[in-house]
N, C-alpha and C. Protein backbone atom coordinates (compact mmCIF):
# COMPACT_ATOMS: atom_id res chain seq x y z
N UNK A 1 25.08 -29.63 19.87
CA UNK A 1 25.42 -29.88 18.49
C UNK A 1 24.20 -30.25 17.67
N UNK A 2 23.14 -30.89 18.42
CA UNK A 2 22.36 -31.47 17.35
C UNK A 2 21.19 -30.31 17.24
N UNK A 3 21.75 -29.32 18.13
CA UNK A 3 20.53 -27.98 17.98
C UNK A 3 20.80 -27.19 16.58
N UNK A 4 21.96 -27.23 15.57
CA UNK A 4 22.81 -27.18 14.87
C UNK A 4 22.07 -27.44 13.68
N UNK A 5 21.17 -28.88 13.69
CA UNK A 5 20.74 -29.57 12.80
C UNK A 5 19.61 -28.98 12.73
N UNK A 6 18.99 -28.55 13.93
CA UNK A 6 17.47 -27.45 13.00
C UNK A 6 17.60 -26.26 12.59
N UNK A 7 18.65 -25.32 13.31
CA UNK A 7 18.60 -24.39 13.33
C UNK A 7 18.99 -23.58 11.69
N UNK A 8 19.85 -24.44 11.15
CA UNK A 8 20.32 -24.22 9.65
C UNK A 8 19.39 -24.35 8.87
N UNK A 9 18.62 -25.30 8.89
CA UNK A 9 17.73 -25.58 7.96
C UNK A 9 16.35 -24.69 8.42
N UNK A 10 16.08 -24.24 9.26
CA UNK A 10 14.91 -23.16 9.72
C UNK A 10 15.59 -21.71 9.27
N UNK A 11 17.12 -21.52 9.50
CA UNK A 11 17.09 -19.99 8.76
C UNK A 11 17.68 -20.46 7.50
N UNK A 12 17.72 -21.43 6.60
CA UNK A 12 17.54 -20.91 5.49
C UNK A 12 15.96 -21.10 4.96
N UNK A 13 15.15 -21.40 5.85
CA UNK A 13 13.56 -21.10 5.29
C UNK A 13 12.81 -19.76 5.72
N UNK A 14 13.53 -19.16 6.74
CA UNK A 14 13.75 -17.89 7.27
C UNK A 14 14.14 -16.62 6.14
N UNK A 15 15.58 -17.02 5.59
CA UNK A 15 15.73 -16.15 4.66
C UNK A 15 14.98 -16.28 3.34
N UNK A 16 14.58 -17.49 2.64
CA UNK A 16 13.66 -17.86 1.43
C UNK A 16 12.60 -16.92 1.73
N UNK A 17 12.19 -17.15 2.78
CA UNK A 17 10.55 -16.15 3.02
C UNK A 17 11.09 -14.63 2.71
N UNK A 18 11.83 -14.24 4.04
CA UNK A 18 12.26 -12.73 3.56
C UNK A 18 12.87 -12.39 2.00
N UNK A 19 13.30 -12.86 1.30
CA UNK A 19 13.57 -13.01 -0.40
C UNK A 19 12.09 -12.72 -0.74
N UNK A 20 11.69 -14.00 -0.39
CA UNK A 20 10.18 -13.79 -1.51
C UNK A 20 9.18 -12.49 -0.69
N UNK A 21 9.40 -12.02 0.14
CA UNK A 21 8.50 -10.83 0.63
C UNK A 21 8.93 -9.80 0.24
N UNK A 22 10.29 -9.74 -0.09
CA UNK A 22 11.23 -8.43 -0.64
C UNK A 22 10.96 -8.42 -1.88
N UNK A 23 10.42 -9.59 -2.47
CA UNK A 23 10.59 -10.07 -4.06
C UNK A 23 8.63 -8.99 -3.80
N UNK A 24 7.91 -9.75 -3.39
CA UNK A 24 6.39 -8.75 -3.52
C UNK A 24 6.27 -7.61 -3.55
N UNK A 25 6.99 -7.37 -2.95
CA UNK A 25 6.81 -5.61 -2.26
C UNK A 25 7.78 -4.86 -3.17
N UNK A 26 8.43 -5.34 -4.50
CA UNK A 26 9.29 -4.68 -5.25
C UNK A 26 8.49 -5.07 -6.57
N UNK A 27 7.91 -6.01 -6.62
CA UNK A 27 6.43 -6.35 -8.19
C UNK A 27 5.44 -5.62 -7.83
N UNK A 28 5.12 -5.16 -6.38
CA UNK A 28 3.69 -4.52 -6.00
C UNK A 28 3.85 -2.83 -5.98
N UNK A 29 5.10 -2.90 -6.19
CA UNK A 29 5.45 -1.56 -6.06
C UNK A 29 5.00 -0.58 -5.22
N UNK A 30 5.64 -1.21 -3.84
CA UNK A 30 5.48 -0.57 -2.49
C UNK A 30 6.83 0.65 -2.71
N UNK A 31 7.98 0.03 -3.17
CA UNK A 31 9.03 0.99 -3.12
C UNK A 31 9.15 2.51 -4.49
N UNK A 32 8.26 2.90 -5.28
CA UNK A 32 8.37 3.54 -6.15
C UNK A 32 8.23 4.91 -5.85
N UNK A 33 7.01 5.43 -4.54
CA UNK A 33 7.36 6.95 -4.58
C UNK A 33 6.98 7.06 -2.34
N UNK A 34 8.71 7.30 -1.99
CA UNK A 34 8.17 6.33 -0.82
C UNK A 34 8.12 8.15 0.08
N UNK A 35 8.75 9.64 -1.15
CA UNK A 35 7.91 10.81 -0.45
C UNK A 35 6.83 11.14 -0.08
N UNK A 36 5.59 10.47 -1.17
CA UNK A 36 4.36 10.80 -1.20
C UNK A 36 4.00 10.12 -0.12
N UNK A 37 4.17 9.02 0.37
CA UNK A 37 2.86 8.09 1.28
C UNK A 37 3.55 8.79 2.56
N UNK A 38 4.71 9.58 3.22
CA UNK A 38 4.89 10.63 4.46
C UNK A 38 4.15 11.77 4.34
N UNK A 39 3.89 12.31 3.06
CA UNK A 39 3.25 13.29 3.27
C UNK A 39 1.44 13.17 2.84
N UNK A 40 1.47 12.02 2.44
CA UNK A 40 -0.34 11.66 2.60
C UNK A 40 -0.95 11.83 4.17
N UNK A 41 0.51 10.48 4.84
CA UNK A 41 -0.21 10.60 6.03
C UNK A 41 -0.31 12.43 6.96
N UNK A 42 0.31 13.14 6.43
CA UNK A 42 0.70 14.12 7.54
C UNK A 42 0.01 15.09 6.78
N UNK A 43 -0.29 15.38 5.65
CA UNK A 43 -1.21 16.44 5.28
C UNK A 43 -2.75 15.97 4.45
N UNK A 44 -2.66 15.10 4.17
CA UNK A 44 -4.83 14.60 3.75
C UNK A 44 -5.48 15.12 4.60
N UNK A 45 -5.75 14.92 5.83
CA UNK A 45 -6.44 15.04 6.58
C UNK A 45 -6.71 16.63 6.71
N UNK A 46 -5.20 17.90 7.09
CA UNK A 46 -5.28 18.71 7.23
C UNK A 46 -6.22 19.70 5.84
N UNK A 47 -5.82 18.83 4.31
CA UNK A 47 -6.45 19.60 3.42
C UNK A 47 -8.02 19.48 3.41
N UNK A 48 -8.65 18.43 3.74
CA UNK A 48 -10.15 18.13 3.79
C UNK A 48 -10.27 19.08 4.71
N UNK A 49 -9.95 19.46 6.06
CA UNK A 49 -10.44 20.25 6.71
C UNK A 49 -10.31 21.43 6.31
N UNK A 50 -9.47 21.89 6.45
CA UNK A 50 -9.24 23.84 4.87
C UNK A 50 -10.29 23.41 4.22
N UNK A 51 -10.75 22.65 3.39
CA UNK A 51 -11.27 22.79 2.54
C UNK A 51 -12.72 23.13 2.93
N UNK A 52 -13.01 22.32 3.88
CA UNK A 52 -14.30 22.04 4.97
C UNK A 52 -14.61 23.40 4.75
N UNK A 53 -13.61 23.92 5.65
CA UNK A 53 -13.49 25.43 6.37
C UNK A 53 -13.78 26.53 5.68
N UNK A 54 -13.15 26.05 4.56
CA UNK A 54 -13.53 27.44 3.26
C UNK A 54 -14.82 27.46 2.81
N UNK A 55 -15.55 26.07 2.71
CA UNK A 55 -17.06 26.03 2.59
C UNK A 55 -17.69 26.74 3.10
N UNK A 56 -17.23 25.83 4.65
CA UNK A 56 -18.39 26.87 5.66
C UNK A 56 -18.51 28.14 5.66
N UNK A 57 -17.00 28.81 5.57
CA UNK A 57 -17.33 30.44 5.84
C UNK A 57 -17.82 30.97 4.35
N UNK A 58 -17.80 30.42 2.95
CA UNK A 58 -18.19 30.37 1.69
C UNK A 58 -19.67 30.54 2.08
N UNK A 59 -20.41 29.70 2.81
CA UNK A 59 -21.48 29.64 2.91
C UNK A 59 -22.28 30.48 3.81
N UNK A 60 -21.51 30.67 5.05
CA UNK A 60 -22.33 31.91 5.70
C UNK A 60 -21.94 33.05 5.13
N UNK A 61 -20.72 33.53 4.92
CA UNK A 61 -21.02 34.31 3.99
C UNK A 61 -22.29 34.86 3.23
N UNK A 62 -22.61 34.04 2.34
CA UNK A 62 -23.76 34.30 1.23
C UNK A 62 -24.84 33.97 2.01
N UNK A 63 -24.87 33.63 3.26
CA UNK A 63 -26.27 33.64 3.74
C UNK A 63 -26.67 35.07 4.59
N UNK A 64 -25.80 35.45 5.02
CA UNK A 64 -25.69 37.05 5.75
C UNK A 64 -25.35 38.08 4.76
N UNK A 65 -25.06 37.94 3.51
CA UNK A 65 -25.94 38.84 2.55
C UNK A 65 -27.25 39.17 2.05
């Protein structure tokens, strides 16, 4: 019973925190465009390299002319 007596008062400082972290991340505007940051991670990388790629052969190219 007297485990009772912390445990209430630790989750409601439990839920206060999760409030105020839900409260940041909705002023910081983590939640506004949540398509783009799946497809940052899964295609950035692939476009720098195309792009790389088109250089390079851009460039030998015009050197073997």
């Amino acid at each position: 019973m007297n485990v009772i007596y912390a445990l209430i008062p630790l989750s409601i400082i439990l839920l206060a925190l999760a409030i105020w972290a839900f409260g940041w991340a909705v002023k910081s505007k983590q939640f506004d465009d949540l398509d783009r940051s799946g497809s940052d991670i899964l295609f950035d990388d692939d476009d720098e390299l195309h792009k790389r790629a088109i250089e390079k052969d851009r460039s030998n190219r015009s050197t073997d002319d």
